[in-house]
N, C-alpha and C. Protein backbone atom coordinates (compact mmCIF):
# COMPACT_ATOMS: atom_id res chain seq x y z
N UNK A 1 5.02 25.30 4.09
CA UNK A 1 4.56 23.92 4.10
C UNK A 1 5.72 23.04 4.57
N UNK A 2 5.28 22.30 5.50
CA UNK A 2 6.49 21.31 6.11
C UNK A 2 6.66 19.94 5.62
N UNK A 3 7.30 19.49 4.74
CA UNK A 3 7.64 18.20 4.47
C UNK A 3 8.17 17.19 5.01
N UNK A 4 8.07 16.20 4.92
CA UNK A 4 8.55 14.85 6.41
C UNK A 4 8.44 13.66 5.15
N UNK A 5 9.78 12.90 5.34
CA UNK A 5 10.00 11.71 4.46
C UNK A 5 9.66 10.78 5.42
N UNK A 6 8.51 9.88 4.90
CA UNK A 6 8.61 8.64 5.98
C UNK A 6 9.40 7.31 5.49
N UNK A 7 10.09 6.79 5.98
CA UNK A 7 10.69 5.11 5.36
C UNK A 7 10.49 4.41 6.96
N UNK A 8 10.01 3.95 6.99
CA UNK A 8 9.35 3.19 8.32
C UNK A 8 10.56 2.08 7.97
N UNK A 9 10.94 1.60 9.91
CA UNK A 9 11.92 0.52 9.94
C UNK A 9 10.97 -1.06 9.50
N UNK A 10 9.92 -0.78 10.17
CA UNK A 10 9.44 -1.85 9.47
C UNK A 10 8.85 -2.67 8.10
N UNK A 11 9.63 -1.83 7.27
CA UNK A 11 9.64 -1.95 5.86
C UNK A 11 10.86 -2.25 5.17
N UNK A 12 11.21 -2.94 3.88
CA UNK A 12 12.28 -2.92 3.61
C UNK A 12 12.48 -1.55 2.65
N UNK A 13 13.75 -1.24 2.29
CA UNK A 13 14.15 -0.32 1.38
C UNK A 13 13.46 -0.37 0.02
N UNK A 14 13.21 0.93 -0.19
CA UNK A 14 12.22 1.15 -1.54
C UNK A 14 13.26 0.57 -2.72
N UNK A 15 12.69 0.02 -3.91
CA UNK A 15 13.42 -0.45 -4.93
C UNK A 15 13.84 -0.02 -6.00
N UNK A 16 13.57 1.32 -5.44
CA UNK A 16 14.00 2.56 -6.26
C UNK A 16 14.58 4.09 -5.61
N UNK A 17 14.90 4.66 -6.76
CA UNK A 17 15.04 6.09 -5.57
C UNK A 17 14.14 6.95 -5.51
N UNK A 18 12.87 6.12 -4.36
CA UNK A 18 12.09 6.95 -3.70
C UNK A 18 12.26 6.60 -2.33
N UNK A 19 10.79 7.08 -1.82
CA UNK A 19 10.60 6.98 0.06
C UNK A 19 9.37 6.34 -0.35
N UNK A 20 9.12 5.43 1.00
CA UNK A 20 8.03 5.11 1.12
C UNK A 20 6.51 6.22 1.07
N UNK A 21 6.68 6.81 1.92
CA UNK A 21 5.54 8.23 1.33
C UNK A 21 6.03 9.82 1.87
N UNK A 22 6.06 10.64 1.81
CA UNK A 22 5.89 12.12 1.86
C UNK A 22 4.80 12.74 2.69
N UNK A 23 5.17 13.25 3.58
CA UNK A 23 4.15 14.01 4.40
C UNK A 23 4.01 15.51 4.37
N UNK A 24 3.01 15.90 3.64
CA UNK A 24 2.83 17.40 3.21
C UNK A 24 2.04 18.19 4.15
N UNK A 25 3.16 18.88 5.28
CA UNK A 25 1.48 19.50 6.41
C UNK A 25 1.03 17.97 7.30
N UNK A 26 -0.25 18.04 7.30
CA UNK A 26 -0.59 17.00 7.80
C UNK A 26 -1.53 15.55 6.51
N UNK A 27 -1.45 15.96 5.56
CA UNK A 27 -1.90 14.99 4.28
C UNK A 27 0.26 14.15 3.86
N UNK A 28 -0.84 12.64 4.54
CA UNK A 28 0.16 11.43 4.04
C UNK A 28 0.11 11.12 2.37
N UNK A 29 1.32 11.20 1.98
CA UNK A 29 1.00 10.44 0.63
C UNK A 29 1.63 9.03 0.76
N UNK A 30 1.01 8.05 0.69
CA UNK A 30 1.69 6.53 0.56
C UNK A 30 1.74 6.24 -0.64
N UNK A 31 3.69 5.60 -1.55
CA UNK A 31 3.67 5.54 -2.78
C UNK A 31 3.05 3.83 -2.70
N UNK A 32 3.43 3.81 -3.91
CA UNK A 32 2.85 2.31 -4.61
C UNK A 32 3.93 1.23 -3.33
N UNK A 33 2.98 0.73 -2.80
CA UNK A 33 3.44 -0.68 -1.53
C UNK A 33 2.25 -2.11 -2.32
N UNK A 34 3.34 -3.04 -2.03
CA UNK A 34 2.87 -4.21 -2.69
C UNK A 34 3.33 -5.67 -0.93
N UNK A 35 2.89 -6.70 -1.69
CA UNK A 35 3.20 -7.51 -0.83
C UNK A 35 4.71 -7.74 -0.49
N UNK A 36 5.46 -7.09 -0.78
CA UNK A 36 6.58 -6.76 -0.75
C UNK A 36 7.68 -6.24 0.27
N UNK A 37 6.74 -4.92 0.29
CA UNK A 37 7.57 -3.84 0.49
C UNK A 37 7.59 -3.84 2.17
N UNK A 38 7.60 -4.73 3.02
CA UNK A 38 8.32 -5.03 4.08
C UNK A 38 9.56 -5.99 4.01
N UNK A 39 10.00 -6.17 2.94
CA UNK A 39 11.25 -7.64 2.57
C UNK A 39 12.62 -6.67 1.98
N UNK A 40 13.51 -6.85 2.70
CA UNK A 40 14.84 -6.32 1.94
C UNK A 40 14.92 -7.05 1.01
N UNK A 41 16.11 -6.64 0.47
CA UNK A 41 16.96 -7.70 -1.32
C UNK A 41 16.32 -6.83 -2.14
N UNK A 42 17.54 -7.57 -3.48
CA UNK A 42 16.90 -7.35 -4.85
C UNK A 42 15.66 -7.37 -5.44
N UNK A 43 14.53 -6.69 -5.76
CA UNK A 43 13.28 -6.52 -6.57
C UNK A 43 13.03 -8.09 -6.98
N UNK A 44 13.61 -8.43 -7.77
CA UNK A 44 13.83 -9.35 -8.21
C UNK A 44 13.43 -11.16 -7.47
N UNK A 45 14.19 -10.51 -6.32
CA UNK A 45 14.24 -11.79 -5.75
C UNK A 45 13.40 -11.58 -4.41
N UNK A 46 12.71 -10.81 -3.68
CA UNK A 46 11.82 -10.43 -2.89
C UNK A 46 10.43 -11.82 -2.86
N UNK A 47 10.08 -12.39 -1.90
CA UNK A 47 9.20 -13.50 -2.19
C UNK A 47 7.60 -12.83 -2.12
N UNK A 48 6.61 -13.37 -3.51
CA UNK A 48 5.81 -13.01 -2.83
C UNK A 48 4.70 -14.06 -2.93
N UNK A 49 4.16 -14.32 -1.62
CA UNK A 49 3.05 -15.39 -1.63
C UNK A 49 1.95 -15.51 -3.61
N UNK A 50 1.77 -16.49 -3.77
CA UNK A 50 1.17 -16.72 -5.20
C UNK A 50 -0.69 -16.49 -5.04
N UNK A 51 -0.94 -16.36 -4.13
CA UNK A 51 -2.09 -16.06 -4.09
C UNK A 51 -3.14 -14.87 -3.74
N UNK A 52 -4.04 -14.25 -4.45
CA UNK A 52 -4.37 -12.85 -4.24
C UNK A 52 -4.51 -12.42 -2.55
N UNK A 53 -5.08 -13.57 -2.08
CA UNK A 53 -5.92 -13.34 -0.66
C UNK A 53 -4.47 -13.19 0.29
N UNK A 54 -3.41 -13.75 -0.19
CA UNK A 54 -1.74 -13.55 0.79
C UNK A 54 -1.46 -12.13 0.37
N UNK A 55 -1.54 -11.48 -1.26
CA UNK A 55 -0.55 -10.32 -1.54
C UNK A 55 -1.57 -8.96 -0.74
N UNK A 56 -2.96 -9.25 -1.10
CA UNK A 56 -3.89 -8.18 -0.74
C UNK A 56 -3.69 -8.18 0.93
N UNK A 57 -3.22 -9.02 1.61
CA UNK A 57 -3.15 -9.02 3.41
C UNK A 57 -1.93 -8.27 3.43
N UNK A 58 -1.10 -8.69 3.28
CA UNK A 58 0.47 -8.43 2.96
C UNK A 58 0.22 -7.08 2.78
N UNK A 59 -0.10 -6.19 1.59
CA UNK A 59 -0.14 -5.47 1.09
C UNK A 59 -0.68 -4.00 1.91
N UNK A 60 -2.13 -4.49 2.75
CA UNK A 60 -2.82 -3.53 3.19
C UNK A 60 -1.88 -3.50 4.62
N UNK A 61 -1.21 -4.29 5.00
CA UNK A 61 -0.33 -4.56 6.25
C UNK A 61 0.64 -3.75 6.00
N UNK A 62 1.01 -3.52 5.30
CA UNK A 62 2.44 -2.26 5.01
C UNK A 62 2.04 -1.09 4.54
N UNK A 63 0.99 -1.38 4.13
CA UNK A 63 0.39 0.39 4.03
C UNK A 63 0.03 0.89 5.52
N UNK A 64 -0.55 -0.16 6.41
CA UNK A 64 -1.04 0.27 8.09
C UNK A 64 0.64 0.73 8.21
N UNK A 65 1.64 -0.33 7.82
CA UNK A 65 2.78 0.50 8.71
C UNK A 65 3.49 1.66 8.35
N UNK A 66 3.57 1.95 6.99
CA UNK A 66 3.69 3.19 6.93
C UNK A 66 2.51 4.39 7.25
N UNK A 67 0.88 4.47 7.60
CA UNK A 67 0.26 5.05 7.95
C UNK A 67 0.84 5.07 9.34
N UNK A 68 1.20 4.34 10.31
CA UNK A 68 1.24 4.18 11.65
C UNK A 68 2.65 4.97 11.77
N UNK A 69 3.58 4.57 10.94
CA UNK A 69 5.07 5.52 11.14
C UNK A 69 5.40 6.79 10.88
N UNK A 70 4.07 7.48 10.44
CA UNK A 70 3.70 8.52 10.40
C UNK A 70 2.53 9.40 11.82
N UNK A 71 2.09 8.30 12.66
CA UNK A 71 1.68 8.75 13.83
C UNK A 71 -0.14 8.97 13.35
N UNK A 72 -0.50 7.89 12.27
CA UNK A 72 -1.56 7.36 11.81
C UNK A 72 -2.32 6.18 12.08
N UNK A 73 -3.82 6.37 11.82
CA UNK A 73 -4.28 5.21 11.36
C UNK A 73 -4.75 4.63 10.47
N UNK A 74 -5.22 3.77 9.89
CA UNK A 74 -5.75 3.64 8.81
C UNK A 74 -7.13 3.82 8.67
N UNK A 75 -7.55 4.33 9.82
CA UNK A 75 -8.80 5.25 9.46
C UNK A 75 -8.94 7.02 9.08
N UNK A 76 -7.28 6.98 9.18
CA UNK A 76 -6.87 7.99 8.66
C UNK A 76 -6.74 8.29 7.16
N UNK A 77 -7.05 7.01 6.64
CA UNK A 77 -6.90 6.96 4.76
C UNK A 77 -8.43 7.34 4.22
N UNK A 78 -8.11 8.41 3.61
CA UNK A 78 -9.42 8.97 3.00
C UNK A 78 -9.02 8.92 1.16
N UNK A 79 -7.97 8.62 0.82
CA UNK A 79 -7.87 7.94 -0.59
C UNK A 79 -6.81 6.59 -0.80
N UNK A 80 -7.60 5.68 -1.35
CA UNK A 80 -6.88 4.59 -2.00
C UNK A 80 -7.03 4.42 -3.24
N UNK A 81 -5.70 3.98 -4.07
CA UNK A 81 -5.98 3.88 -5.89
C UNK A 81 -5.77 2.26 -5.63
N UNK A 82 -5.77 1.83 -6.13
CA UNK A 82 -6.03 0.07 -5.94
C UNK A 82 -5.56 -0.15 -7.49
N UNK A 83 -4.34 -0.92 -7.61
CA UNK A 83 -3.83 -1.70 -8.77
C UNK A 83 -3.90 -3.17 -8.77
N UNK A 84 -4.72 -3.82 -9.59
CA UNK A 84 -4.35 -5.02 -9.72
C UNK A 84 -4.76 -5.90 -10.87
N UNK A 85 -3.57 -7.04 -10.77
CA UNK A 85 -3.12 -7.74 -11.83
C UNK A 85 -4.86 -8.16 -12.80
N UNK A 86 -5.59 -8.71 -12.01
CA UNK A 86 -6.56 -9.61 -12.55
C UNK A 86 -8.12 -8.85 -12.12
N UNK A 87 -8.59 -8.30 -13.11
CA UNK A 87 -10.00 -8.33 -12.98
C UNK A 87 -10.99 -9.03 -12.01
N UNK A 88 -10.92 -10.91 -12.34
CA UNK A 88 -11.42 -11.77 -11.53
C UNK A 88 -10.98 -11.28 -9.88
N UNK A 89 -10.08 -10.47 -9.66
CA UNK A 89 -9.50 -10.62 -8.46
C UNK A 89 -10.31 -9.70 -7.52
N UNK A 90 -11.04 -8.77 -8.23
CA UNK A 90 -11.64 -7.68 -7.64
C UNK A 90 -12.07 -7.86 -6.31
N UNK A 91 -13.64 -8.52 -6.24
CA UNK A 91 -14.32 -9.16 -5.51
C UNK A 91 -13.40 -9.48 -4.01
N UNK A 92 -12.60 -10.32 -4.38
CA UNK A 92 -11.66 -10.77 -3.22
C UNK A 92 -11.39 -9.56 -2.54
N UNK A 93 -10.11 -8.89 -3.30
CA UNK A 93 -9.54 -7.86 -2.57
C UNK A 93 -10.58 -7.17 -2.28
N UNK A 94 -11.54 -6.58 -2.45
CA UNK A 94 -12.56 -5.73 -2.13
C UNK A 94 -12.91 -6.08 -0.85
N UNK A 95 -13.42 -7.85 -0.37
CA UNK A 95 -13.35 -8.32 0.70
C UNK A 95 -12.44 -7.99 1.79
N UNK A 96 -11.43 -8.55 1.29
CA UNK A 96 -10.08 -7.77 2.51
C UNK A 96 -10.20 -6.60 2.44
N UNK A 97 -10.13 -5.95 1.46
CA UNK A 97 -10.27 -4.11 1.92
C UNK A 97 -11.15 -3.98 3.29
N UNK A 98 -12.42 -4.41 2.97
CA UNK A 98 -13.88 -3.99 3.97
C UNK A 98 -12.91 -4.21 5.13
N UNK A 99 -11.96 -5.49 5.85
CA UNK A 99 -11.64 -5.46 6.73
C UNK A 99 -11.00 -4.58 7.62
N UNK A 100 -10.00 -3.92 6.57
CA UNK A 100 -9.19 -2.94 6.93
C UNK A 100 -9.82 -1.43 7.26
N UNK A 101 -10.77 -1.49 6.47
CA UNK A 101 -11.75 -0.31 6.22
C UNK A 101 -12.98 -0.56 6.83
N UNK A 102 -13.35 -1.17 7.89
CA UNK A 102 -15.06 -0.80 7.96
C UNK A 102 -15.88 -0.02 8.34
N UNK A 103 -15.16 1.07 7.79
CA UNK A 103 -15.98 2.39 8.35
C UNK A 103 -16.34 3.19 6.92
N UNK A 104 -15.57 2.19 5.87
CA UNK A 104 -16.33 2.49 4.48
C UNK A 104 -15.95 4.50 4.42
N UNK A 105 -14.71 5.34 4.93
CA UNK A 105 -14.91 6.20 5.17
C UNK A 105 -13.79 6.80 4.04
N UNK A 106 -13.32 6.32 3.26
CA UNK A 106 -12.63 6.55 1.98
C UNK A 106 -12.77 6.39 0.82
N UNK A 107 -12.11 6.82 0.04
CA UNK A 107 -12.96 7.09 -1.88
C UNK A 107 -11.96 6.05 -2.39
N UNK A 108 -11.81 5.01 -3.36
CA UNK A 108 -11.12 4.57 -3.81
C UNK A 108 -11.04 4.83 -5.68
N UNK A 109 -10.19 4.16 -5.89
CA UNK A 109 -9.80 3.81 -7.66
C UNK A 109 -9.08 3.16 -8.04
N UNK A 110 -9.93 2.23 -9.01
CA UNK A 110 -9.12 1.18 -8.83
C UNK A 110 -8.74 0.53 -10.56
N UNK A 111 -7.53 0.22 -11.02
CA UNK A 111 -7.46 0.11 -11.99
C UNK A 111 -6.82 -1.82 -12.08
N UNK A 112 -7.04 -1.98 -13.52
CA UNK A 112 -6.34 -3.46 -13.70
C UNK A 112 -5.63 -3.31 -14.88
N UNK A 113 -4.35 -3.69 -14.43
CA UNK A 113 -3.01 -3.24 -14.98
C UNK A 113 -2.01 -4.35 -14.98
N UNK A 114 -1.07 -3.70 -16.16
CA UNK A 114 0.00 -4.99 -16.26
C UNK A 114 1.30 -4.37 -14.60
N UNK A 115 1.58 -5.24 -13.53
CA UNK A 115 2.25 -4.99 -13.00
C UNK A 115 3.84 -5.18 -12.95
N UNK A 116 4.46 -4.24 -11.96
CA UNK A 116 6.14 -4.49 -12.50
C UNK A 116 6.58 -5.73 -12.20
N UNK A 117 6.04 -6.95 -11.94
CA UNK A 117 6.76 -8.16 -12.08
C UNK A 117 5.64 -9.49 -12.14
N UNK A 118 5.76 -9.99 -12.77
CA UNK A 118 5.02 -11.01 -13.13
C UNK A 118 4.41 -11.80 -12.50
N UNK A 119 4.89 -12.34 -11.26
CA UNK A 119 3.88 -12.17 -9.96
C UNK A 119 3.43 -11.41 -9.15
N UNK A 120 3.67 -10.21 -9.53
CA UNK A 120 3.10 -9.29 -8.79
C UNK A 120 1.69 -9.24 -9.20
N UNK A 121 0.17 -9.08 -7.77
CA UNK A 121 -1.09 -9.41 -8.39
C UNK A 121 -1.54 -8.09 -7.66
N UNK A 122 -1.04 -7.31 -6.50
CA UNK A 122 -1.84 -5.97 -6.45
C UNK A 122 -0.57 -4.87 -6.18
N UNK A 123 -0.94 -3.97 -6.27
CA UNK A 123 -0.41 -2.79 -5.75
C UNK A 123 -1.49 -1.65 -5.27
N UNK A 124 -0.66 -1.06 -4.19
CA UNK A 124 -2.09 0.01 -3.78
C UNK A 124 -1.14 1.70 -3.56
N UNK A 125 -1.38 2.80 -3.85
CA UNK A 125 -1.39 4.07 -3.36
C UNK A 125 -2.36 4.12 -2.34
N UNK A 126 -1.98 5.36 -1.65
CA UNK A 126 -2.73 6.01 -0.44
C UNK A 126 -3.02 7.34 -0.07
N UNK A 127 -3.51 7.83 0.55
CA UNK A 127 -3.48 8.88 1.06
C UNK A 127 -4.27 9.36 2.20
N UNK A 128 -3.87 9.61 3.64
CA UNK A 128 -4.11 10.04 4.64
C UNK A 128 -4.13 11.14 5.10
N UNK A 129 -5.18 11.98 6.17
CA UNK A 129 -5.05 12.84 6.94
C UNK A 129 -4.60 12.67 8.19
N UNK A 130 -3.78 13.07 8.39
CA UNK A 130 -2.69 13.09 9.81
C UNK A 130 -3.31 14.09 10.84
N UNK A 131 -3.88 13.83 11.82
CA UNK A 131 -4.04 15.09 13.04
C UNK A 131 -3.11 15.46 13.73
């Protein structure tokens, strides 16, 4: 089995000691990317827009670029886990999802959870088939 670390340049550095995702064979794993995780700096101090409809754009936008820096698309995502802050928020993000997705051709799960920073309102996992 051939393993491949992806950290795409167009992302900032993970805020921990991981990689952005792991490529097993040809199955992408994308870790937890937030509206974030294209911004260098401290965790801490990373900006993130205050509103669901900015973090959920943001968000699905850095998952395309690590799918894409892997020689993907995002019709290549056949699992998404979907984290986010607010219940009420569902609906919305669900909206932006369809955009990214309209081929409706992936399984999702989606939980509502306390996230690692207090404005933080989504986080998403992934997972792709690579040809």
């Amino acid at each position: 089995m051939e393993k491949t670390i992806i950290n795409p340049e167009t992302l900032g550095p993970a805020v921990g000691p991981f990689s952005r995702a792991v490529q097993l064979d040809n199955v992408l794993y994308i870790a937890g990317t937030s509206a974030f995780s294209h911004l260098a700096g401290p965790f801490d101090y990373r900006y993130l827009p205050p509103s669901i409809e900015e973090q959920a754009k943001l968000t699905f936008d850095n998952v395309q670029k690590v799918v894409e820096a892997a020689a993907g698309t995002m019709a290549d995502i056949f699992k998404i886990t979907l984290m986010i802050k607010h219940r009420a928020d569902y609906a919305v993000v669900n909206d932006i999802r369809a955009a990214y997705f309209p081929e409706r051709s992936l399984i999702s799960t989606g939980f509502q959870c306390e996230l690692l920073r207090d404005d933080m309102l989504i986080e998403v996992d992934a997972m792709a088939l690579i040809e």
